[in-house]
PDB file of N, CA and C in Angstrom:
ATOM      1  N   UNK A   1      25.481  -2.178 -77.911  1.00  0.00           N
ATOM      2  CA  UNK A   1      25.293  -3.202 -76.902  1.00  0.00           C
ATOM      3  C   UNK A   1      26.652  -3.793 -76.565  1.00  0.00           C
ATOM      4  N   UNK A   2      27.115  -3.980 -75.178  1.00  0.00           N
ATOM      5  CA  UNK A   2      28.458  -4.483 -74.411  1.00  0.00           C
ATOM      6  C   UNK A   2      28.070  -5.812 -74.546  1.00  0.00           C
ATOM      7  N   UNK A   3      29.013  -6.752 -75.453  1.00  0.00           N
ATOM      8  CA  UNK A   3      28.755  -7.959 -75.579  1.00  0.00           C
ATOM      9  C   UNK A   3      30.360  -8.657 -74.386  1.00  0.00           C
ATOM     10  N   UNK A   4      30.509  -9.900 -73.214  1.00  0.00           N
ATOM     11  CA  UNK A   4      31.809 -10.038 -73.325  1.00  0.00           C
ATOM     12  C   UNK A   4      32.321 -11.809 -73.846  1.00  0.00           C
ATOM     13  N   UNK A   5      32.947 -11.949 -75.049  1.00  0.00           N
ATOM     14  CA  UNK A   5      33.202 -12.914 -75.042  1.00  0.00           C
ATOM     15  C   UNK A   5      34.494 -13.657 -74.621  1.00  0.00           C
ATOM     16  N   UNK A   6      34.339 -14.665 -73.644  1.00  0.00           N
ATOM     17  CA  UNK A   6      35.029 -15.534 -73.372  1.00  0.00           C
ATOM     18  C   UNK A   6      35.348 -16.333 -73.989  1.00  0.00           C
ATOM     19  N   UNK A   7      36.963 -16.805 -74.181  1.00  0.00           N
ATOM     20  CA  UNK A   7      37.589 -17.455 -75.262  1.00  0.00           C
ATOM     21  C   UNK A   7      39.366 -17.806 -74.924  1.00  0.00           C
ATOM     22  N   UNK A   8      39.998 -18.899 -75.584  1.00  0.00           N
ATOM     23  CA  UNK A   8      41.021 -19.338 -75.036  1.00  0.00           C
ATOM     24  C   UNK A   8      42.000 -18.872 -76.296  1.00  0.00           C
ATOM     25  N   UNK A   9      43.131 -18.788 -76.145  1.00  0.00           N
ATOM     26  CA  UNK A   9      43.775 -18.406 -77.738  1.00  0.00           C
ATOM     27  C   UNK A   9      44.004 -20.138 -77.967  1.00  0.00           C
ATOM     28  N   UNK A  10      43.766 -19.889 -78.990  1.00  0.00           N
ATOM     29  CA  UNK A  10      44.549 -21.517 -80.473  1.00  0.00           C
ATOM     30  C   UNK A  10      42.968 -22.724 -80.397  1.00  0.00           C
ATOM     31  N   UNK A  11      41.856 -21.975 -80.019  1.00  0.00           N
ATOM     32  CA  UNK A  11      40.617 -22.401 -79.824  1.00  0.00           C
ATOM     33  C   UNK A  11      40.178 -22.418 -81.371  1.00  0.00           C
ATOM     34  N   UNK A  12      40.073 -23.178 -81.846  1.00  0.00           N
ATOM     35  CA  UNK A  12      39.643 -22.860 -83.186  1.00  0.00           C
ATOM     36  C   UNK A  12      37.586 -22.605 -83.194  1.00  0.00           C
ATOM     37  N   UNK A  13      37.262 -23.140 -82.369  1.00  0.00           N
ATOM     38  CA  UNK A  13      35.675 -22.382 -82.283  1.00  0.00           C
ATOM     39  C   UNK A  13      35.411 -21.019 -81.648  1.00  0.00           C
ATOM     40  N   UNK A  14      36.733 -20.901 -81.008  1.00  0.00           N
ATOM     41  CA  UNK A  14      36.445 -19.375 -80.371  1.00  0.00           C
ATOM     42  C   UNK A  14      36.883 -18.555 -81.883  1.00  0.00           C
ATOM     43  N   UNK A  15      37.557 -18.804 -82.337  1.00  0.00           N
ATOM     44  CA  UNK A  15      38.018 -18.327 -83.647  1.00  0.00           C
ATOM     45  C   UNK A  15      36.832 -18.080 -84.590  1.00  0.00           C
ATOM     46  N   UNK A  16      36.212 -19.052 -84.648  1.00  0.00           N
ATOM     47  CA  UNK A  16      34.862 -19.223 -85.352  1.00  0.00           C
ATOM     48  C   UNK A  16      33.583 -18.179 -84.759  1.00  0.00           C
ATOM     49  N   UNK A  17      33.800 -18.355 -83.675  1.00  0.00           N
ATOM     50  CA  UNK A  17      33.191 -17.238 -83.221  1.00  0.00           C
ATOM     51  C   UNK A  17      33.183 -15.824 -83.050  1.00  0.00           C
ATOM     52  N   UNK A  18      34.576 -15.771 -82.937  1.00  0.00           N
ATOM     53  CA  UNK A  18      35.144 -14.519 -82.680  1.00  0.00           C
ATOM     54  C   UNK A  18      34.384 -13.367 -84.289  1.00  0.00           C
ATOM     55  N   UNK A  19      35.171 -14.323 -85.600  1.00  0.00           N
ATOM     56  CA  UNK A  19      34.607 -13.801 -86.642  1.00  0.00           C
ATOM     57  C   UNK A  19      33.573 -13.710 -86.908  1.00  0.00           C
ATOM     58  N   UNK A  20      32.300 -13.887 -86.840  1.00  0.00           N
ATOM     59  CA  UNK A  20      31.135 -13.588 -86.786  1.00  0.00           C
ATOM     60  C   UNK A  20      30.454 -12.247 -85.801  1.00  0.00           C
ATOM     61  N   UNK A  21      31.089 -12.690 -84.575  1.00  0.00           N
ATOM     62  CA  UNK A  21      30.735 -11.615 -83.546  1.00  0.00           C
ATOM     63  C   UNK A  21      31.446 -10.107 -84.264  1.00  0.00           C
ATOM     64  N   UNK A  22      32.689 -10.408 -85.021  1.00  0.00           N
ATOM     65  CA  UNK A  22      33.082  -9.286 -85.751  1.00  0.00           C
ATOM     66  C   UNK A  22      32.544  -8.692 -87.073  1.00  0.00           C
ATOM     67  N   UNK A  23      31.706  -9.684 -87.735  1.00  0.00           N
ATOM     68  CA  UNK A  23      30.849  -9.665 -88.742  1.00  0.00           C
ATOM     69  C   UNK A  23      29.443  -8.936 -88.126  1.00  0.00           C
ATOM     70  N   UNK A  24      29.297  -8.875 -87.010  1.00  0.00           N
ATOM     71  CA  UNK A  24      27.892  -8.438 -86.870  1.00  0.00           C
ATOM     72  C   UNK A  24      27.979  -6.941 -85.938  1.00  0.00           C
ATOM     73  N   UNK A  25      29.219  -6.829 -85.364  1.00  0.00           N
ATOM     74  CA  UNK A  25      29.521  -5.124 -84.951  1.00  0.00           C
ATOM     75  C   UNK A  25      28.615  -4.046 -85.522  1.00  0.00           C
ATOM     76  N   UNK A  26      28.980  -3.928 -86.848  1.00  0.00           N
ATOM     77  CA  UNK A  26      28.460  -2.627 -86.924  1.00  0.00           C
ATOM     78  C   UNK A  26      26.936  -2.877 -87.330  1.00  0.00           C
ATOM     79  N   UNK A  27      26.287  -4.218 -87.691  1.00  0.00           N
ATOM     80  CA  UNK A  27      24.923  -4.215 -87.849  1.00  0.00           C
ATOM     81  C   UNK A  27      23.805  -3.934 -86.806  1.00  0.00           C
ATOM     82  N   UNK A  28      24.509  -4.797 -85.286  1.00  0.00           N
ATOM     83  CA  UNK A  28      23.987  -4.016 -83.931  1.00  0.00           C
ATOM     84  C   UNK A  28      24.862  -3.244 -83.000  1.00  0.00           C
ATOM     85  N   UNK A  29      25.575  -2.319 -83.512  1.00  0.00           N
ATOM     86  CA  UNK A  29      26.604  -1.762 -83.033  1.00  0.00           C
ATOM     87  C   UNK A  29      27.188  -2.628 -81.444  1.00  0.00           C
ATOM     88  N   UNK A  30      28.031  -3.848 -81.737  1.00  0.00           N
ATOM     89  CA  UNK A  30      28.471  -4.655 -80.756  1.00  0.00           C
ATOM     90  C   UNK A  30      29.551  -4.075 -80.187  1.00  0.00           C
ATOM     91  N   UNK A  31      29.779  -3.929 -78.582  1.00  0.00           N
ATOM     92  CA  UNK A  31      31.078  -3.667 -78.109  1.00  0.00           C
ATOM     93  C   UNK A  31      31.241  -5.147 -77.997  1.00  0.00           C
ATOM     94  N   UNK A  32      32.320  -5.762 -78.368  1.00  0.00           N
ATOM     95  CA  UNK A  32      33.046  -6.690 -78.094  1.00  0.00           C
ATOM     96  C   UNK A  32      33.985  -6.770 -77.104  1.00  0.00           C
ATOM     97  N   UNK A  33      34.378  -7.094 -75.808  1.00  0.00           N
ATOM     98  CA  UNK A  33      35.111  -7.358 -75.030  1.00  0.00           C
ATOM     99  C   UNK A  33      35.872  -8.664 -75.217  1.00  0.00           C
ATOM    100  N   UNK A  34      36.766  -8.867 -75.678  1.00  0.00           N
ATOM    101  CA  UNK A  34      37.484 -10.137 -75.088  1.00  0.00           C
ATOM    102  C   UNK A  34      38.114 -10.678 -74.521  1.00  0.00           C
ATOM    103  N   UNK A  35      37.928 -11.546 -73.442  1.00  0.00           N
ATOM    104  CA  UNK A  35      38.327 -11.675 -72.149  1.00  0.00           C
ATOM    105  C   UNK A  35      39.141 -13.745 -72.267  1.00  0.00           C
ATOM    106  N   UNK A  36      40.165 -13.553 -72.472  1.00  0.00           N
ATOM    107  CA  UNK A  36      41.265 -15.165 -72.563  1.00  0.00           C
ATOM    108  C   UNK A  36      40.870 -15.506 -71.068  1.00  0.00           C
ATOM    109  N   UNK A  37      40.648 -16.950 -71.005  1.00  0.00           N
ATOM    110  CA  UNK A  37      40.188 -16.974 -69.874  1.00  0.00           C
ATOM    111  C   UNK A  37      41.088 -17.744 -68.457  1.00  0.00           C
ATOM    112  N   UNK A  38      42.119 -17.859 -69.685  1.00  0.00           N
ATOM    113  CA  UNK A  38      43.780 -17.991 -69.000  1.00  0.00           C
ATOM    114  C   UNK A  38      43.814 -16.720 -67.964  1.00  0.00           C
ATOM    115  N   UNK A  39      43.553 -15.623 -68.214  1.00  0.00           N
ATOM    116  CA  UNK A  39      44.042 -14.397 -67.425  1.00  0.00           C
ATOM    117  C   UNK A  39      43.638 -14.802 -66.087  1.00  0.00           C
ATOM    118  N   UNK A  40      42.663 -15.217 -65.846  1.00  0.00           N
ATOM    119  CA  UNK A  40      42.091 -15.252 -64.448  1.00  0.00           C
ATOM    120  C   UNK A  40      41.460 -16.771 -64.203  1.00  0.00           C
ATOM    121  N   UNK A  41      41.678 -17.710 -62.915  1.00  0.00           N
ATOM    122  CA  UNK A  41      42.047 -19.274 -62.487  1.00  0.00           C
ATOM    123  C   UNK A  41      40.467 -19.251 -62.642  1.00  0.00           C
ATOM    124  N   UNK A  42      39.965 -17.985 -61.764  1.00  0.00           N
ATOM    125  CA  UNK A  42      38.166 -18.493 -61.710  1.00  0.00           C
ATOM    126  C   UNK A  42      37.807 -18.324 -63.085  1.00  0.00           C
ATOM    127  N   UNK A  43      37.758 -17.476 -64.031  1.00  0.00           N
ATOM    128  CA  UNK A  43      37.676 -17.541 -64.937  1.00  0.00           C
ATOM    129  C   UNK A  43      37.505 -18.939 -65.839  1.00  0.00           C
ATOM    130  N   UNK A  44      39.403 -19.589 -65.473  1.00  0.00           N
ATOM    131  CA  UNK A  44      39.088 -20.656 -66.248  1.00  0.00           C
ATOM    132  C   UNK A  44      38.512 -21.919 -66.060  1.00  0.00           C
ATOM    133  N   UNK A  45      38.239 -21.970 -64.321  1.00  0.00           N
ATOM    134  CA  UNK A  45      37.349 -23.455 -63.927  1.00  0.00           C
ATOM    135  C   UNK A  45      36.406 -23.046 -64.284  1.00  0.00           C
ATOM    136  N   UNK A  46      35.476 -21.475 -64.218  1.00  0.00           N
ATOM    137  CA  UNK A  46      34.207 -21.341 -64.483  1.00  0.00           C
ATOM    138  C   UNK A  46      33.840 -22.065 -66.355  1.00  0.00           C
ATOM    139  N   UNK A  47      34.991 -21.333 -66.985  1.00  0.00           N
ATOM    140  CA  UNK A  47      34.573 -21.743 -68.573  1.00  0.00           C
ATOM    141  C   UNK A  47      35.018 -22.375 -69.605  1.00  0.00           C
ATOM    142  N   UNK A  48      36.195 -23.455 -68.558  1.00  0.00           N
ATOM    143  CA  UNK A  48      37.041 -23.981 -69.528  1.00  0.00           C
ATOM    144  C   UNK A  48      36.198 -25.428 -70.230  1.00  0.00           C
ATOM    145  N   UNK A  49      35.491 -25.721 -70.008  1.00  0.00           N
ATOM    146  CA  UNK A  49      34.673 -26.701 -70.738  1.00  0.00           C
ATOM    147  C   UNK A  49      33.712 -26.172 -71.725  1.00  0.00           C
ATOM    148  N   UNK A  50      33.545 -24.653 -71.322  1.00  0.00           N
ATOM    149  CA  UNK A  50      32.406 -24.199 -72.029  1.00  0.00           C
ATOM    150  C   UNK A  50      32.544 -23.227 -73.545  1.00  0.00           C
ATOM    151  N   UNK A  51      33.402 -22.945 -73.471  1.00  0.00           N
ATOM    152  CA  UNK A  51      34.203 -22.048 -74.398  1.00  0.00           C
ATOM    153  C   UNK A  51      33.893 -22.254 -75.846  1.00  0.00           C
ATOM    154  N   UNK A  52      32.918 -21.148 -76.745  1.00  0.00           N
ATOM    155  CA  UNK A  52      33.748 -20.010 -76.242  1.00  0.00           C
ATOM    156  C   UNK A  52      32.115 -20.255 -75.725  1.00  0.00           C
ATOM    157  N   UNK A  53      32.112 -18.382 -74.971  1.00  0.00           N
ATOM    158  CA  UNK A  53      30.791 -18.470 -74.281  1.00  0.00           C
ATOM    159  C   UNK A  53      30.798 -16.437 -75.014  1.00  0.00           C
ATOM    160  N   UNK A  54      29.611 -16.012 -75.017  1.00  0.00           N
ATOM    161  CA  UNK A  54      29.650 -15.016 -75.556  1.00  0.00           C
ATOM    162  C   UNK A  54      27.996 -14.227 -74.316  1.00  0.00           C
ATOM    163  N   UNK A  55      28.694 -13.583 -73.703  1.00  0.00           N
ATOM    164  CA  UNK A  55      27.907 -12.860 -72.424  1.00  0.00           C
ATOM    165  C   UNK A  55      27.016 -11.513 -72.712  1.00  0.00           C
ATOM    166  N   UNK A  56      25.733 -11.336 -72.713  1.00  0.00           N
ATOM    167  CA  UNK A  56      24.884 -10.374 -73.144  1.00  0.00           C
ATOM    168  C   UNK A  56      24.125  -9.616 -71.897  1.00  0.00           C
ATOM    169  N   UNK A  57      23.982  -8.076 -71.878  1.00  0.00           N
ATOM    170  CA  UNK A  57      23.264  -7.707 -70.422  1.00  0.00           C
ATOM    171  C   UNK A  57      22.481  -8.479 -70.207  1.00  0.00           C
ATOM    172  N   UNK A  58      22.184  -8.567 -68.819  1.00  0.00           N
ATOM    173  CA  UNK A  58      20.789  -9.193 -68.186  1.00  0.00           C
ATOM    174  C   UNK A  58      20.812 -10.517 -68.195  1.00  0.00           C
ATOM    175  N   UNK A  59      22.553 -11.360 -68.200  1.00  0.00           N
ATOM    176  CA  UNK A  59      23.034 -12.356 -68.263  1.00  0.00           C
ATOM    177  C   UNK A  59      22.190 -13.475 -68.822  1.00  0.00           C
ATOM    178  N   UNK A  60      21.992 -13.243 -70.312  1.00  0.00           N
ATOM    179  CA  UNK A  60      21.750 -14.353 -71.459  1.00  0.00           C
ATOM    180  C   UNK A  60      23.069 -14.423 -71.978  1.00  0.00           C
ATOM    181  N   UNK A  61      23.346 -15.676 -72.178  1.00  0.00           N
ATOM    182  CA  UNK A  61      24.662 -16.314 -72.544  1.00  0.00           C
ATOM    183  C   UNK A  61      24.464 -17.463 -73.376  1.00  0.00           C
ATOM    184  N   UNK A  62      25.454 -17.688 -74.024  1.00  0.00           N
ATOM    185  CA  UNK A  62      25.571 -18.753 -75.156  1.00  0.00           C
ATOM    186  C   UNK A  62      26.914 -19.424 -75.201  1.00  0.00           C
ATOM    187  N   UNK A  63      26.564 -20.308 -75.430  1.00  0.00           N
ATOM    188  CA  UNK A  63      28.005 -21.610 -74.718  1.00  0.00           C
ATOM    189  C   UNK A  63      28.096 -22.241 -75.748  1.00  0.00           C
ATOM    190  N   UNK A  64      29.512 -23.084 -76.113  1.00  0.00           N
ATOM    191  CA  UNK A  64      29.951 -24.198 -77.011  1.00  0.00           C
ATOM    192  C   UNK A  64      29.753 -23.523 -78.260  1.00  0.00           C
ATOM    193  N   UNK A  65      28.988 -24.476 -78.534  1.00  0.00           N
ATOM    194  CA  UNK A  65      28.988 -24.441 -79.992  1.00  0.00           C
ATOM    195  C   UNK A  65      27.847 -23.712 -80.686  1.00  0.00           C
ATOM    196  N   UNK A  66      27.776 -22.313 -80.809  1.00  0.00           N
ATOM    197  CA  UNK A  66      27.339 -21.347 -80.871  1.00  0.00           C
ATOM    198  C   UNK A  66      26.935 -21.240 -82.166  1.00  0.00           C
ATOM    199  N   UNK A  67      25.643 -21.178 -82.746  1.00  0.00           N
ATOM    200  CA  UNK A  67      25.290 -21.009 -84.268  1.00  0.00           C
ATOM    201  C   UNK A  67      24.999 -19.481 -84.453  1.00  0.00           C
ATOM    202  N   UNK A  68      25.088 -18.933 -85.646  1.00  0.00           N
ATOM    203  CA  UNK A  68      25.370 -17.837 -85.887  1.00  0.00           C
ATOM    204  C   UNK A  68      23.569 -17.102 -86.098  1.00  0.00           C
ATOM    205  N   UNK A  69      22.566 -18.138 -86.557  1.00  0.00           N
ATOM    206  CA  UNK A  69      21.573 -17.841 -86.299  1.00  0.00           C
ATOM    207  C   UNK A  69      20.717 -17.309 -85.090  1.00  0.00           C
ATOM    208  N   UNK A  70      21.635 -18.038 -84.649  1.00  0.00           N
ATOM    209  CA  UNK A  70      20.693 -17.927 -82.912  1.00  0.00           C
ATOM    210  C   UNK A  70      20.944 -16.711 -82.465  1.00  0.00           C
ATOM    211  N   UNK A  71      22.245 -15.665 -82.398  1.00  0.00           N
ATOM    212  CA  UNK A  71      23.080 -15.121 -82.286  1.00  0.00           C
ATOM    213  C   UNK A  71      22.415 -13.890 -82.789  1.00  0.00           C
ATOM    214  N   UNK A  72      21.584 -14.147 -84.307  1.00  0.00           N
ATOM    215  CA  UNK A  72      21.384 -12.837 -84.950  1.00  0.00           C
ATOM    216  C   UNK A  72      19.929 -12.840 -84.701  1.00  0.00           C
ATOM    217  N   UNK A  73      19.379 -13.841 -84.180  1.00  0.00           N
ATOM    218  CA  UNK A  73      18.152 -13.768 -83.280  1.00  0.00           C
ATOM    219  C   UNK A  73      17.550 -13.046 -82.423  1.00  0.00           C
ATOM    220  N   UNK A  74      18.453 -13.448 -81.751  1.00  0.00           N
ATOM    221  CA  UNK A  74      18.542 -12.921 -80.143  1.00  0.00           C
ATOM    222  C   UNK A  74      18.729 -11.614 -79.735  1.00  0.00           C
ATOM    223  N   UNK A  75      19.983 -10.861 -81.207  1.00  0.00           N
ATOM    224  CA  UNK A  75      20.304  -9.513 -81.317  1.00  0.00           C
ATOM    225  C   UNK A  75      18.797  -8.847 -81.925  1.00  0.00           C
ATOM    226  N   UNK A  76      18.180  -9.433 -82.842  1.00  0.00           N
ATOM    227  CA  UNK A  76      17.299  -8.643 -83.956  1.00  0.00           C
ATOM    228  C   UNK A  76      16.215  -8.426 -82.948  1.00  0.00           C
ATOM    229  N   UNK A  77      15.685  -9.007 -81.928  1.00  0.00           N
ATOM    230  CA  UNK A  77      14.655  -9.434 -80.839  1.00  0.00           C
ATOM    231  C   UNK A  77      15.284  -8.293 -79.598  1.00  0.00           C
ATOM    232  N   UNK A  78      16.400  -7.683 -79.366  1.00  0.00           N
ATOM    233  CA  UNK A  78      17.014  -7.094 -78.477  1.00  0.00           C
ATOM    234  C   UNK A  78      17.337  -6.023 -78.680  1.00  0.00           C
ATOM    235  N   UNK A  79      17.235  -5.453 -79.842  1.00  0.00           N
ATOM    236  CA  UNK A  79      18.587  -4.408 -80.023  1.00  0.00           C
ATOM    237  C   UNK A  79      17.305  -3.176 -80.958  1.00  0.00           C
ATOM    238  N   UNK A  80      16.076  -3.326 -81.322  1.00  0.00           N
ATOM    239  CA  UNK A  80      15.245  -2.754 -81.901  1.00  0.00           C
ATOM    240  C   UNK A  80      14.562  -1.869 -81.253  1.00  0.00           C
TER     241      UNK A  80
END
């Protein structure tokens, strides 16, 4: 599954996130994309309050402050 997460560098919750989303790769075989959202202006008005945000097909998304439960939820409910 093409996951893309949006994230700023020196973010310490994107950090938090980041590792988990890397913790759970090979359990639902995750492509991880990561996309700084510095690279691009729309990018960052779209998500600079929201960050990190972690983007799933069929645009379900998860914003802020992201629990790791919800996360392995959403995958276990999706990915079977």
């Amino acid at each position: 599954m093409k996951v893309t997460f949006y994230m700023k560098e020196g973010c310490w919750l994107c950090d938090y996130v980041e590792e988990f989303l890397n913790g759970l790769r090979d359990r639902y075989g995750l492509e991880v994309r990561k996309v700084d959202i510095r690279s691009d202006e729309e990018l960052y008005e779209l998500y600079r309050t929201d960050i990190p945000v972690v983007e799933f097909p069929g645009g379900t998304v998860f914003r802020g402050r992201i629990k790791r439960q919800e996360l392995v939820r959403y995958l276990d409910e999706h990915t079977k």
